[in-house]
PDB file of N, CA and C in Angstrom:
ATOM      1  N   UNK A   1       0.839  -1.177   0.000  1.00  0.00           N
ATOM      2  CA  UNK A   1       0.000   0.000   0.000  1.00  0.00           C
ATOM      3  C   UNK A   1       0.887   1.243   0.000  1.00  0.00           C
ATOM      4  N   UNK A   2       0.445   2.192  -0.953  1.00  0.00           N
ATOM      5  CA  UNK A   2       1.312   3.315  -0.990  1.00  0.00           C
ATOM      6  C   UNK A   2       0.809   4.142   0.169  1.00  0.00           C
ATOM      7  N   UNK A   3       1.933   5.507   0.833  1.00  0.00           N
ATOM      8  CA  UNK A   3       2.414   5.909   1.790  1.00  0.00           C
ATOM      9  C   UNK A   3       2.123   7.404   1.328  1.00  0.00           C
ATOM     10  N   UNK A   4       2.069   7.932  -0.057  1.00  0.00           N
ATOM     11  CA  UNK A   4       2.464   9.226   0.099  1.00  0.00           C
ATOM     12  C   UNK A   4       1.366   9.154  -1.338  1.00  0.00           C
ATOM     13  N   UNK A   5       0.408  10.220  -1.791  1.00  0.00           N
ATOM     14  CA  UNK A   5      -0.159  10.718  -2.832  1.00  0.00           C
ATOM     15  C   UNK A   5       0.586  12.019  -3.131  1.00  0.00           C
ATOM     16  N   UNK A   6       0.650  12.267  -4.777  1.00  0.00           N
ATOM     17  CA  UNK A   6       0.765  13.624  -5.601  1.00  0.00           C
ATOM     18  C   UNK A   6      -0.060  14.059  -6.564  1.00  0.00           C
ATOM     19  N   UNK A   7      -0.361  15.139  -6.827  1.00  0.00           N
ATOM     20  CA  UNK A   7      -1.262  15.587  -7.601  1.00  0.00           C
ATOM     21  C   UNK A   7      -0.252  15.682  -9.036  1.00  0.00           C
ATOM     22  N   UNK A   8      -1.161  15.289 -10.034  1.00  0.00           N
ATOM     23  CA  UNK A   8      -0.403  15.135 -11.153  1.00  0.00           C
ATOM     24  C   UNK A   8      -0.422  16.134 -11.863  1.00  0.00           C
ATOM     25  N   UNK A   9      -1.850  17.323 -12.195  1.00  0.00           N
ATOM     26  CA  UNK A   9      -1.835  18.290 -12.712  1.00  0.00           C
ATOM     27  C   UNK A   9      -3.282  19.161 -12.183  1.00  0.00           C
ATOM     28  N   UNK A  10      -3.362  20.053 -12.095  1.00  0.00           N
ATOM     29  CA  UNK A  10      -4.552  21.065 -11.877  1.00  0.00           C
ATOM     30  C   UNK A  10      -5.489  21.730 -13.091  1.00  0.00           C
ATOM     31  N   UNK A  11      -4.584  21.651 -14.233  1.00  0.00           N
ATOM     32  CA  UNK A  11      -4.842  21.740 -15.091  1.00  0.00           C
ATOM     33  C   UNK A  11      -6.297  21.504 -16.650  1.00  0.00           C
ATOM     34  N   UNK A  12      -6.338  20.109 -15.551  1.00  0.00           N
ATOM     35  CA  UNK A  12      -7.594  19.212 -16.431  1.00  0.00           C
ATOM     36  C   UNK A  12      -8.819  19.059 -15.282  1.00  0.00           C
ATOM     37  N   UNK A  13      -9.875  18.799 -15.956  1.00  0.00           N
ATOM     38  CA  UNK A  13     -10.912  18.336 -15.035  1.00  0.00           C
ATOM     39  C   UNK A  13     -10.853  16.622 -14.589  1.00  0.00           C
ATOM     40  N   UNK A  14     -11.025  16.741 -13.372  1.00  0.00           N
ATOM     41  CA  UNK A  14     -10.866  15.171 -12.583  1.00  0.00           C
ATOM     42  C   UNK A  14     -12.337  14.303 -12.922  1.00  0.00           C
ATOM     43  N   UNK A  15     -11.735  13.271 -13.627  1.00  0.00           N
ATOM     44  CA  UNK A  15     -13.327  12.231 -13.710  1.00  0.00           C
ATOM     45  C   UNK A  15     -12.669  11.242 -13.927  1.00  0.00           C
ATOM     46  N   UNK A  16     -13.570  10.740 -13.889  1.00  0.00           N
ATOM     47  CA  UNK A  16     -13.884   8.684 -14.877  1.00  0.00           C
ATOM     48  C   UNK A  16     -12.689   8.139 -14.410  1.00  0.00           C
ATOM     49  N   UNK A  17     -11.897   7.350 -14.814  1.00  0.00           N
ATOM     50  CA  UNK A  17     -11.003   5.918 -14.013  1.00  0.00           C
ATOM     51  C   UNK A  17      -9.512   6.381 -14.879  1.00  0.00           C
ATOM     52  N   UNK A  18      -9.109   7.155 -14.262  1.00  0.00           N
ATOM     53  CA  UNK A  18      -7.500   6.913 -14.649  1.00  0.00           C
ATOM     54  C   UNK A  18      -6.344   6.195 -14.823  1.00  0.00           C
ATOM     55  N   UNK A  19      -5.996   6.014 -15.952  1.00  0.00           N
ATOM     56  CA  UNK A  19      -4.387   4.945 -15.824  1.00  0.00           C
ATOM     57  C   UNK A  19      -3.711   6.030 -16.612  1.00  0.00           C
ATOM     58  N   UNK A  20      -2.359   5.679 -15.548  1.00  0.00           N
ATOM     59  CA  UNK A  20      -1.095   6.313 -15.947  1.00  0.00           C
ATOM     60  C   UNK A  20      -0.296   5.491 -17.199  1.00  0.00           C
ATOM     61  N   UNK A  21       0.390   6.098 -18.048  1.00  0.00           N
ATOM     62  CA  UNK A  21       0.984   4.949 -18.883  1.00  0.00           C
ATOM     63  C   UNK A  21       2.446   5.219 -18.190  1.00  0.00           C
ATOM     64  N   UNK A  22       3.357   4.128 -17.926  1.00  0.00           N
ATOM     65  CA  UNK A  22       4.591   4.109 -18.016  1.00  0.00           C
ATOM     66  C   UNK A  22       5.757   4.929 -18.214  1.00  0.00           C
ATOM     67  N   UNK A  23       5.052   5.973 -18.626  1.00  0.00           N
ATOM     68  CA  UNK A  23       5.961   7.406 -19.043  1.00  0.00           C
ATOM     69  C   UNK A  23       6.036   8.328 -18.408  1.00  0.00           C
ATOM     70  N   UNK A  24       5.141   8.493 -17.345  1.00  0.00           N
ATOM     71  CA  UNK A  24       4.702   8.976 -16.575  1.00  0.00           C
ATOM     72  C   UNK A  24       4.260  10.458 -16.783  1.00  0.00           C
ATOM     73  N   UNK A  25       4.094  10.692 -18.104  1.00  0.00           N
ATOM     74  CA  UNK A  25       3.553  11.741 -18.626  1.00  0.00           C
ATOM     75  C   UNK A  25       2.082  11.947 -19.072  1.00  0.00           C
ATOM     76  N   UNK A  26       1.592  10.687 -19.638  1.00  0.00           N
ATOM     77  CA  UNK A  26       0.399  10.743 -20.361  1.00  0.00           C
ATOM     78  C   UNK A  26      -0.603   9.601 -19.722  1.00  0.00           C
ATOM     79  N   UNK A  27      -1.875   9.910 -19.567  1.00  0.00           N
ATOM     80  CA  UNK A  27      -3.320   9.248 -18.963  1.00  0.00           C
ATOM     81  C   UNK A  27      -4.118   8.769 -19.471  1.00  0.00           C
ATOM     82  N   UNK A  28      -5.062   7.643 -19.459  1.00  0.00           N
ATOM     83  CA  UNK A  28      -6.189   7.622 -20.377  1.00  0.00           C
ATOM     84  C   UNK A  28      -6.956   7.894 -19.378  1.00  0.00           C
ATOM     85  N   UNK A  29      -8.474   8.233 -19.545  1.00  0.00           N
ATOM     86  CA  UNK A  29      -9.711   8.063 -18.414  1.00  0.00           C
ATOM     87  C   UNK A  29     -10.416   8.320 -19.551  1.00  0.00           C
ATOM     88  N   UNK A  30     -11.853   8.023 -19.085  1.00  0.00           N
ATOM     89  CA  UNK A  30     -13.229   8.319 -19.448  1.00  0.00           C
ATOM     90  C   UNK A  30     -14.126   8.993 -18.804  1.00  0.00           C
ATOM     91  N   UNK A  31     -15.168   9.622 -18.179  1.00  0.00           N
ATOM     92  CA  UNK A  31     -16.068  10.017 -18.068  1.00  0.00           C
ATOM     93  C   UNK A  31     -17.801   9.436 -17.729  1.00  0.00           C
ATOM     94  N   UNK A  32     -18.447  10.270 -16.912  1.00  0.00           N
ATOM     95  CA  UNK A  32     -19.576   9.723 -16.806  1.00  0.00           C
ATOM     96  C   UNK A  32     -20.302  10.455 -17.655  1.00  0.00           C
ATOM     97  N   UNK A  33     -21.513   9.830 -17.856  1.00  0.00           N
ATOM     98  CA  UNK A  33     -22.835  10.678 -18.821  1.00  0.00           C
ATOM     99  C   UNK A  33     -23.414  11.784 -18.043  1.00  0.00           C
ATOM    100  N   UNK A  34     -23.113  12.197 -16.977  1.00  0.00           N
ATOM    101  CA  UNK A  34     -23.948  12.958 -15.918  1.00  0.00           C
ATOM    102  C   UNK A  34     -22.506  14.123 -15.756  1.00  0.00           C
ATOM    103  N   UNK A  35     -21.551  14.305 -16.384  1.00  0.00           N
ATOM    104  CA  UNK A  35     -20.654  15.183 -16.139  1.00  0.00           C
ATOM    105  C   UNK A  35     -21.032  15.636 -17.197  1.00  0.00           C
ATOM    106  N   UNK A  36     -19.779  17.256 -16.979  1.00  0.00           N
ATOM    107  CA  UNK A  36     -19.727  18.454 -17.934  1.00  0.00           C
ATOM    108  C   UNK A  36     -19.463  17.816 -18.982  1.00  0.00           C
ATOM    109  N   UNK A  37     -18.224  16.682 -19.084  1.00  0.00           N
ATOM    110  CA  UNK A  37     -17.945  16.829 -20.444  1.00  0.00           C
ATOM    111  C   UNK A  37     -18.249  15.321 -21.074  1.00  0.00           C
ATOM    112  N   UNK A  38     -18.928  15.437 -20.560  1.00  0.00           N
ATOM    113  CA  UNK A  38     -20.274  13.754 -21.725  1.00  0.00           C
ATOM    114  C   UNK A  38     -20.724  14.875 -22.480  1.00  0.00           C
ATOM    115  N   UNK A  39     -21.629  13.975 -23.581  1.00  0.00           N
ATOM    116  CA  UNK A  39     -22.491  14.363 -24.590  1.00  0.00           C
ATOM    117  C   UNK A  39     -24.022  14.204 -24.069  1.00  0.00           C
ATOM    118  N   UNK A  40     -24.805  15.051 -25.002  1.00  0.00           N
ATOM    119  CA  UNK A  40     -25.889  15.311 -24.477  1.00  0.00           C
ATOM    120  C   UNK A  40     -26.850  13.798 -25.230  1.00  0.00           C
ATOM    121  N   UNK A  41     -26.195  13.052 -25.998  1.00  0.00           N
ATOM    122  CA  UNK A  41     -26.852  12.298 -26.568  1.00  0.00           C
ATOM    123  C   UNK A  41     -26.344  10.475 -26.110  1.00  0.00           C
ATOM    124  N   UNK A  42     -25.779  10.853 -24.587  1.00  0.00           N
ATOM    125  CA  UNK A  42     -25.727   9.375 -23.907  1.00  0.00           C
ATOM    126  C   UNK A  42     -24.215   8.940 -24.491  1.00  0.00           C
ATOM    127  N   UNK A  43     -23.446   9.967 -25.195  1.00  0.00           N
ATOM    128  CA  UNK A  43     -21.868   9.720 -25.441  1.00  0.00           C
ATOM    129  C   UNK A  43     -21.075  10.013 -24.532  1.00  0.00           C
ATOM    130  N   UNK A  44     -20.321   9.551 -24.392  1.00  0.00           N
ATOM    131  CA  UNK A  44     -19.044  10.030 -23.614  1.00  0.00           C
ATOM    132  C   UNK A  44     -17.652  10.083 -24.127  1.00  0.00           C
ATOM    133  N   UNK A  45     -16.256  10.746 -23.541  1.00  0.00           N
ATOM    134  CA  UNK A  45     -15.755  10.620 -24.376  1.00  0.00           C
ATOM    135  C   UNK A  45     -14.146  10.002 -23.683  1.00  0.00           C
ATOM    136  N   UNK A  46     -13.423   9.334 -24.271  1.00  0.00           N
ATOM    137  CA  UNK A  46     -12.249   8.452 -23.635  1.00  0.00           C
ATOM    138  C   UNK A  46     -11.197   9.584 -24.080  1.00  0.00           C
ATOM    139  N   UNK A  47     -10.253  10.028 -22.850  1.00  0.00           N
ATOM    140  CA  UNK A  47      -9.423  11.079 -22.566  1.00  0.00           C
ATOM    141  C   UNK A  47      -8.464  11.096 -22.629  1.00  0.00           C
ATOM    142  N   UNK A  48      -7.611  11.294 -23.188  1.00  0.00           N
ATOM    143  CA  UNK A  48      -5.887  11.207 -23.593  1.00  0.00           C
ATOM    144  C   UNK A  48      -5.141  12.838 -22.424  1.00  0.00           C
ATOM    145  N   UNK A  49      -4.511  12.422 -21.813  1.00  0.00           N
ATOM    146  CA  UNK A  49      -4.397  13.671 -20.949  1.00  0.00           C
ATOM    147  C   UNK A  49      -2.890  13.644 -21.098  1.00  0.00           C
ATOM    148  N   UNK A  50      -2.225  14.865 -21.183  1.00  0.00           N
ATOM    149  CA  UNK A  50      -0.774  15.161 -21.278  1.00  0.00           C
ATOM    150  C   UNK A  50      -0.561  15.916 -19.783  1.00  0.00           C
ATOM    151  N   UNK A  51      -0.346  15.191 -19.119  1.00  0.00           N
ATOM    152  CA  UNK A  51       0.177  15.628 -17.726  1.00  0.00           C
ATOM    153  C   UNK A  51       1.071  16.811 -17.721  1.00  0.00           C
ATOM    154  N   UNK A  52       2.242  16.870 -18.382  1.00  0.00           N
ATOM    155  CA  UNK A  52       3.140  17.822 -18.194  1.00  0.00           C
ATOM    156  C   UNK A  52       2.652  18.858 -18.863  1.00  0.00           C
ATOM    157  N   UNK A  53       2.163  19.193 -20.675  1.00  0.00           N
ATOM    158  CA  UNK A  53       1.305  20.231 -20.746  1.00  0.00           C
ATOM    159  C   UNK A  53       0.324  20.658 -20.382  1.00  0.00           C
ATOM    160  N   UNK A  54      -0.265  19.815 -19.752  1.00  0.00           N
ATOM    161  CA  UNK A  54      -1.967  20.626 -18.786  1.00  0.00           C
ATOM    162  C   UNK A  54      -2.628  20.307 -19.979  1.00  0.00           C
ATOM    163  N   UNK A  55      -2.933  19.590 -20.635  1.00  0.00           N
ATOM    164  CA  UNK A  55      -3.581  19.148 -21.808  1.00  0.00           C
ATOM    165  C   UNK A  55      -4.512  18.349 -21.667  1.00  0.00           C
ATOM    166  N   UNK A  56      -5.631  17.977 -22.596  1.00  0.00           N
ATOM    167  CA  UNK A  56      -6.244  16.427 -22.920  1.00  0.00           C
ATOM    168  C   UNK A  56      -6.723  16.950 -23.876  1.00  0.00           C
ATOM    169  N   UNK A  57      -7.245  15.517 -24.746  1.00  0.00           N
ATOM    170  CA  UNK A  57      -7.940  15.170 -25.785  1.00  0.00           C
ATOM    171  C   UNK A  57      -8.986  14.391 -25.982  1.00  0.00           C
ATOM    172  N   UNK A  58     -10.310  14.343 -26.375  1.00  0.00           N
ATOM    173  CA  UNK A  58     -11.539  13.375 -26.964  1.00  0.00           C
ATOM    174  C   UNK A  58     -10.651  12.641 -27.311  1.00  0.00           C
ATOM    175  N   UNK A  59     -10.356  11.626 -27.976  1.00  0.00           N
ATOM    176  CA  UNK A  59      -9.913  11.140 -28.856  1.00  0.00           C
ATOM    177  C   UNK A  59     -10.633   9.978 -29.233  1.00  0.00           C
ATOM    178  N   UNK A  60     -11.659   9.543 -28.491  1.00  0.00           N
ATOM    179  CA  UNK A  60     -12.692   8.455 -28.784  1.00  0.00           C
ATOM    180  C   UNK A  60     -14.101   9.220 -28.055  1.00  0.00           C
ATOM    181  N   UNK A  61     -15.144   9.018 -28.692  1.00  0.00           N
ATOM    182  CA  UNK A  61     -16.697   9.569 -28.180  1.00  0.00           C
ATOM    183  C   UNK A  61     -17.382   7.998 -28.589  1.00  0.00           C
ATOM    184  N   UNK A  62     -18.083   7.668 -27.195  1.00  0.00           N
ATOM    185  CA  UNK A  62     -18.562   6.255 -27.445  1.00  0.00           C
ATOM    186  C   UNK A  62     -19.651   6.219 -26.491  1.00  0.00           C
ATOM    187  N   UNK A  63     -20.796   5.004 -27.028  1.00  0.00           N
ATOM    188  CA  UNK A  63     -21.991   5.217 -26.611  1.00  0.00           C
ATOM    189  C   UNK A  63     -22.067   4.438 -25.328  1.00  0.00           C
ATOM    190  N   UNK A  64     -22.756   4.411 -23.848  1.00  0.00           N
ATOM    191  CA  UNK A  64     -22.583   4.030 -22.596  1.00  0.00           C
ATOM    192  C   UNK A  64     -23.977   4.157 -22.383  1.00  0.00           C
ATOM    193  N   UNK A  65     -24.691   4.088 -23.115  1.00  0.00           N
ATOM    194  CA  UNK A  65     -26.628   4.043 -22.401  1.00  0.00           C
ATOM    195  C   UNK A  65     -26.852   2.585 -23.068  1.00  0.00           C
ATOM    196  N   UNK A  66     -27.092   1.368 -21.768  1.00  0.00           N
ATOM    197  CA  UNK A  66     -27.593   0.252 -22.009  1.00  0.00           C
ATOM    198  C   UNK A  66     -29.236   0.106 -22.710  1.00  0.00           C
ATOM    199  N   UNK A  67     -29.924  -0.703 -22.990  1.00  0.00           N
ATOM    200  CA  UNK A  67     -31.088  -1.190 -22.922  1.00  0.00           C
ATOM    201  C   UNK A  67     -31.950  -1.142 -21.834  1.00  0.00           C
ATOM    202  N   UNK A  68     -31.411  -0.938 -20.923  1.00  0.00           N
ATOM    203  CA  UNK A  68     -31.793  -0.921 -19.604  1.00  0.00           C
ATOM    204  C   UNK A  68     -30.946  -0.391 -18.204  1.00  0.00           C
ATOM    205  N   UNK A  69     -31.380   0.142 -17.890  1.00  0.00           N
ATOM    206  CA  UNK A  69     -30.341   1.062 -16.877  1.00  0.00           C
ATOM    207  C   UNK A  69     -30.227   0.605 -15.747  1.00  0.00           C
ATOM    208  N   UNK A  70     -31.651  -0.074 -15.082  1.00  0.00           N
ATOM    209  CA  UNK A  70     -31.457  -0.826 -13.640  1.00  0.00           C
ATOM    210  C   UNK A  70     -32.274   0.062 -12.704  1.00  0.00           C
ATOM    211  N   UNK A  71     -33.350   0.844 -13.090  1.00  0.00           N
ATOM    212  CA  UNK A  71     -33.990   1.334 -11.903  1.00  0.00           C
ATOM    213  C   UNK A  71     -33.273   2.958 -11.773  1.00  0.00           C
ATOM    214  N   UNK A  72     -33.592   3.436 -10.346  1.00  0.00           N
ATOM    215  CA  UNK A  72     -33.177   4.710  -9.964  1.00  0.00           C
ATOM    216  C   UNK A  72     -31.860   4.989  -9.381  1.00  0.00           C
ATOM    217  N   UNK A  73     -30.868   3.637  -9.664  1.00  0.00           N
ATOM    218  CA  UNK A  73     -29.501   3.864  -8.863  1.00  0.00           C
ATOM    219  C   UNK A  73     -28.601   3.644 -10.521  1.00  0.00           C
ATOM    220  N   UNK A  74     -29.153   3.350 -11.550  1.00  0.00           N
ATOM    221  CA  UNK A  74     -27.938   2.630 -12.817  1.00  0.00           C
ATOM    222  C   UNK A  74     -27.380   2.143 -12.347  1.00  0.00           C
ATOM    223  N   UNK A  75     -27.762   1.398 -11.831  1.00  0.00           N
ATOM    224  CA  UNK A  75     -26.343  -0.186 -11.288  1.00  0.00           C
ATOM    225  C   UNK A  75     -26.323  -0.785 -12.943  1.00  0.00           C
ATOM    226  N   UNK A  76     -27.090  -0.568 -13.642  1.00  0.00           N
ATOM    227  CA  UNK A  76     -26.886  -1.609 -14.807  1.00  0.00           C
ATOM    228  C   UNK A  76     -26.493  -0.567 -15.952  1.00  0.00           C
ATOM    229  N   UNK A  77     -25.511   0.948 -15.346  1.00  0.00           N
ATOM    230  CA  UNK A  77     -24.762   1.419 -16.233  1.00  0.00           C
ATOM    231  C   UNK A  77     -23.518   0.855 -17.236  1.00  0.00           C
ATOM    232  N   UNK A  78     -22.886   1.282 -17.911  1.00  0.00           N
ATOM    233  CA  UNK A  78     -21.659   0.848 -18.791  1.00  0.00           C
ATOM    234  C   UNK A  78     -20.477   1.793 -18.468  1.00  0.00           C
ATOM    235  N   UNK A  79     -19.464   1.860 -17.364  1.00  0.00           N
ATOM    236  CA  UNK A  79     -18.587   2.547 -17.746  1.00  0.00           C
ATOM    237  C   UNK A  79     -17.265   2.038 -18.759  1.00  0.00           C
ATOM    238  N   UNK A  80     -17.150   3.052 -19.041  1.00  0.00           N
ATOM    239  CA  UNK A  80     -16.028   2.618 -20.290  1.00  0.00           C
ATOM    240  C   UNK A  80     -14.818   2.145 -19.659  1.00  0.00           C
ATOM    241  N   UNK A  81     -14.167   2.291 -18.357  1.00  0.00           N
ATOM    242  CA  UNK A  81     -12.783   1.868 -18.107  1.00  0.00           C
ATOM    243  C   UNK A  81     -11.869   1.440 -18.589  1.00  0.00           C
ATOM    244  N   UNK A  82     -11.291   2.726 -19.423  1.00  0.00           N
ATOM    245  CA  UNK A  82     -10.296   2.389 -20.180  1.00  0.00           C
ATOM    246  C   UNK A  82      -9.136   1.449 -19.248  1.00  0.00           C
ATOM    247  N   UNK A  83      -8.524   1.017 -20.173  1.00  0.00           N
ATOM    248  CA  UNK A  83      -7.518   0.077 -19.753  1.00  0.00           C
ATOM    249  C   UNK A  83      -6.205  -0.359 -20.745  1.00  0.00           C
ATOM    250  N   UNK A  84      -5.125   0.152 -20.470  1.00  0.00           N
ATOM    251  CA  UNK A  84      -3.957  -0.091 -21.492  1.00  0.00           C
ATOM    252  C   UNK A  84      -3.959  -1.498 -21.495  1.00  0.00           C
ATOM    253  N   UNK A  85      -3.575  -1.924 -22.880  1.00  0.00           N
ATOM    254  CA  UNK A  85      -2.591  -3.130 -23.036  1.00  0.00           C
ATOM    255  C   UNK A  85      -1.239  -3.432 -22.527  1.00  0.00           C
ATOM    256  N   UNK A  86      -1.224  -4.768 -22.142  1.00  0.00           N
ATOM    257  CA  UNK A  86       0.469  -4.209 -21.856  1.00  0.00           C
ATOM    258  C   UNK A  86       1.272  -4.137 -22.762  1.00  0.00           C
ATOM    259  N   UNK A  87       1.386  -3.855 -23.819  1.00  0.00           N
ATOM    260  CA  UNK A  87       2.493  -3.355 -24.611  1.00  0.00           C
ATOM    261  C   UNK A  87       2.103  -1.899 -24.744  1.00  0.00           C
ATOM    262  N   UNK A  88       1.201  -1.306 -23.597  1.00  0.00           N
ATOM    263  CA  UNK A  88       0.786  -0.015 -23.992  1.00  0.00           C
ATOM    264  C   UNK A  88       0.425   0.921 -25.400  1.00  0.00           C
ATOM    265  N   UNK A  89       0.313   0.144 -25.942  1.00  0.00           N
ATOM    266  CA  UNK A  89      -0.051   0.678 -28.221  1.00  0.00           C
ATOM    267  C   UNK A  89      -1.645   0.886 -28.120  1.00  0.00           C
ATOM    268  N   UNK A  90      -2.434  -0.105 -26.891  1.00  0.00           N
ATOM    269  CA  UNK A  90      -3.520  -0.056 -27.291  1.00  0.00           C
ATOM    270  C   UNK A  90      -4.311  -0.337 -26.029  1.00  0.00           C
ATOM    271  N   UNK A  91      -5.644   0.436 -26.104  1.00  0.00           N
ATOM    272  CA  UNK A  91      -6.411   0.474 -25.452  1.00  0.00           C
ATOM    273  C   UNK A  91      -7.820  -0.071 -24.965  1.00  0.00           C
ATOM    274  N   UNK A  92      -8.034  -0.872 -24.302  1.00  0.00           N
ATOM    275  CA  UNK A  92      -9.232  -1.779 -24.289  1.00  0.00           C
ATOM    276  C   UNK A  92     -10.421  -0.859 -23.191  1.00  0.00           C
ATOM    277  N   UNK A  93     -11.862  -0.817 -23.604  1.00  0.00           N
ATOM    278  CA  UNK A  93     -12.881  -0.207 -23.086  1.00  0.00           C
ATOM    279  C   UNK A  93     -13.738  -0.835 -23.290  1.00  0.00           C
ATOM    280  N   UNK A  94     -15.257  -0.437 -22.101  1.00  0.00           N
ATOM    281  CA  UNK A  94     -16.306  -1.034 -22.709  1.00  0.00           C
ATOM    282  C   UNK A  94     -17.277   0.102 -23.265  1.00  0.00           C
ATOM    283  N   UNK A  95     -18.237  -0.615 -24.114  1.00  0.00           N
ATOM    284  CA  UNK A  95     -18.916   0.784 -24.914  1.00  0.00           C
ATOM    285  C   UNK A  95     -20.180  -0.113 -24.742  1.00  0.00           C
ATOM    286  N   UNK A  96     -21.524   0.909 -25.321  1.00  0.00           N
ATOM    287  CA  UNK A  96     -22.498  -0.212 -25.430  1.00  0.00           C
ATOM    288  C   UNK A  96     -23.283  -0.034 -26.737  1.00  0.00           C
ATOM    289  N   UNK A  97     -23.229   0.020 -27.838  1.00  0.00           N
ATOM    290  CA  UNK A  97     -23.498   0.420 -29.150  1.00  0.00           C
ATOM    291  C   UNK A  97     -24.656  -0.507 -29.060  1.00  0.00           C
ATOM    292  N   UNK A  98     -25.624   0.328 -30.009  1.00  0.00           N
ATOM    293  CA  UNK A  98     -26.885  -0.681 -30.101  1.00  0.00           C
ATOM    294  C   UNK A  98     -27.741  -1.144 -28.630  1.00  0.00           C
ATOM    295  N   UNK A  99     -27.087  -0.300 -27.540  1.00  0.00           N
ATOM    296  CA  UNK A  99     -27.833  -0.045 -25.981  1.00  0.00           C
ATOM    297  C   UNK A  99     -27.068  -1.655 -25.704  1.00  0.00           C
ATOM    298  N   UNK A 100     -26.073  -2.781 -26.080  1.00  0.00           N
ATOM    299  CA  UNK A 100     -25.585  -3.925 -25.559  1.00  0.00           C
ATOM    300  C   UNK A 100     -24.108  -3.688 -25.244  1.00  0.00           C
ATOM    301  N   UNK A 101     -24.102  -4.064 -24.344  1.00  0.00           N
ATOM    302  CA  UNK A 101     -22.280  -3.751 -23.925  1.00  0.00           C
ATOM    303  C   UNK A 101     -21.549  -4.609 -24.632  1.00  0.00           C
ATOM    304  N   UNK A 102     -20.152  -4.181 -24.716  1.00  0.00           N
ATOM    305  CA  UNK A 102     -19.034  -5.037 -25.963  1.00  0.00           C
ATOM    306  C   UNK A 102     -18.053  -4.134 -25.682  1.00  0.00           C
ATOM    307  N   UNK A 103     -16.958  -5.161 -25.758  1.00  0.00           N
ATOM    308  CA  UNK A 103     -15.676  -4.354 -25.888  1.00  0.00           C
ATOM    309  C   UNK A 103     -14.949  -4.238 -26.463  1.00  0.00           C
ATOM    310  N   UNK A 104     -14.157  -3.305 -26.515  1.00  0.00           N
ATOM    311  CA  UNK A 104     -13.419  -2.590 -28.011  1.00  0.00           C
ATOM    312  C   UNK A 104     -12.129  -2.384 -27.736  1.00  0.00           C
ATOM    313  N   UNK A 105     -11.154  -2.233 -29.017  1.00  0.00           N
ATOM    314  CA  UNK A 105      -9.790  -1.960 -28.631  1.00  0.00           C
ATOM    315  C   UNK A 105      -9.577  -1.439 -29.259  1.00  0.00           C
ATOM    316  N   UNK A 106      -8.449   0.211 -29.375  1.00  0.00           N
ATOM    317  CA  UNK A 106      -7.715   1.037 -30.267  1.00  0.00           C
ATOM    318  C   UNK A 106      -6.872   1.147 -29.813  1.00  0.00           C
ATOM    319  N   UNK A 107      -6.212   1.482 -31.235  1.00  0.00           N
ATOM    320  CA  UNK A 107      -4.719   1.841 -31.188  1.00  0.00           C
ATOM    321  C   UNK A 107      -4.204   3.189 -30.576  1.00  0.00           C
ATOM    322  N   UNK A 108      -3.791   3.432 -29.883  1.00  0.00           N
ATOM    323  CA  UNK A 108      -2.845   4.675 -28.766  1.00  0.00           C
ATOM    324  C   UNK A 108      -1.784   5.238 -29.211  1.00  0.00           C
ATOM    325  N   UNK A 109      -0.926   3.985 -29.535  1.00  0.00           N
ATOM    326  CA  UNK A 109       0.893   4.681 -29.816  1.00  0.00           C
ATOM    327  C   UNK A 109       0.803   5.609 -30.355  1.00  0.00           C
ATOM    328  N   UNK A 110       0.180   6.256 -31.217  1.00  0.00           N
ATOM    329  CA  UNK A 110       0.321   7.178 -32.138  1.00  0.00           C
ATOM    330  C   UNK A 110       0.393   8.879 -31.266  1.00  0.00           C
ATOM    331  N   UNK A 111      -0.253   8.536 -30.132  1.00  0.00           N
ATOM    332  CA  UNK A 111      -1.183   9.567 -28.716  1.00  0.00           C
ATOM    333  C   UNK A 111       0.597   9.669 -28.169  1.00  0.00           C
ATOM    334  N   UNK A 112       0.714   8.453 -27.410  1.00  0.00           N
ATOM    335  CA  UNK A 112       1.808   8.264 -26.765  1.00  0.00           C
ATOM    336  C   UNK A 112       3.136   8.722 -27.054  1.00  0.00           C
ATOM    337  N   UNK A 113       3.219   8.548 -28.447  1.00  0.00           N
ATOM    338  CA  UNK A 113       4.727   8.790 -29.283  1.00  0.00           C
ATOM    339  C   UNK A 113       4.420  10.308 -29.476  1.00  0.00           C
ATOM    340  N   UNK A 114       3.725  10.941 -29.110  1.00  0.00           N
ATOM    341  CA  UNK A 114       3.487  12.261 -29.310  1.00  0.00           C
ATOM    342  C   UNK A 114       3.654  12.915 -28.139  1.00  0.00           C
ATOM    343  N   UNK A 115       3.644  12.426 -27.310  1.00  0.00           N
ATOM    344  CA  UNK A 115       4.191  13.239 -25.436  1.00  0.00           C
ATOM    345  C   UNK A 115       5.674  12.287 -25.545  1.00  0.00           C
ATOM    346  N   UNK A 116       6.579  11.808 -26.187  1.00  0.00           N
ATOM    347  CA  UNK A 116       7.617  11.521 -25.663  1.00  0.00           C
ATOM    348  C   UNK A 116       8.563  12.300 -25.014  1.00  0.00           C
ATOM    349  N   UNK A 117       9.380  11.671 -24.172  1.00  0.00           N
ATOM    350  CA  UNK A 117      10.131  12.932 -22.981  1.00  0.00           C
ATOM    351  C   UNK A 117      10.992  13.467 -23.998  1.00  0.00           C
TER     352      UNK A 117
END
């Protein structure tokens, strides 16, 4: 268990499930549908964040409204939780296209090789 927290940047707005990549420069996260920066049409969008410039990017907008939501709590929401590969090139999420959840993978490096130190 870690001992000591740091703030990585002030810069960006704090949401959805963060991973650091290895570089220790650049982030993926996603977002909820009930924040500022979802879409008004049940999209959300997966976040490329440049730590050291105070930056991020959309770089994926993907659909997260099931068939069914689960009542008045969305327990039977979709978050996207991004998640690197480990060769870090690529990125695995869940989406729910067609209101059914499924998961998807894109390619990153291209994001990554672009914050190199």
């Amino acid at each position: 268990m870690g001992t000591t927290a740091a703030l990585l940047t002030d810069d960006v707005v704090d949401s959805g499930h963060p991973l650091l990549h290895p570089d220790g420069r650049s982030l993926i996260t996603d977002a909820y549908p009930w924040e500022s920066m979802a879409f008004d049409d049940g999209t959300v969008p997966i976040r490329f964040v440049d730590i050291k410039s105070g930056t991020e990017r959309n770089v994926l907008r993907i659909p997260t409204t099931p068939v069914y939501m689960g009542g008045g709590d969305k327990r039977m929401r979709v978050d996207p939780h991004p998640a690197w590969r480990p060769d870090y090139r690529f990125v695995v999420f869940n989406t729910c296209p067609n209101g059914h959840r499924k998961v998807y993978i894109a390619g990153f490096d291209h994001l990554v090789g672009a914050t190199a130190l």
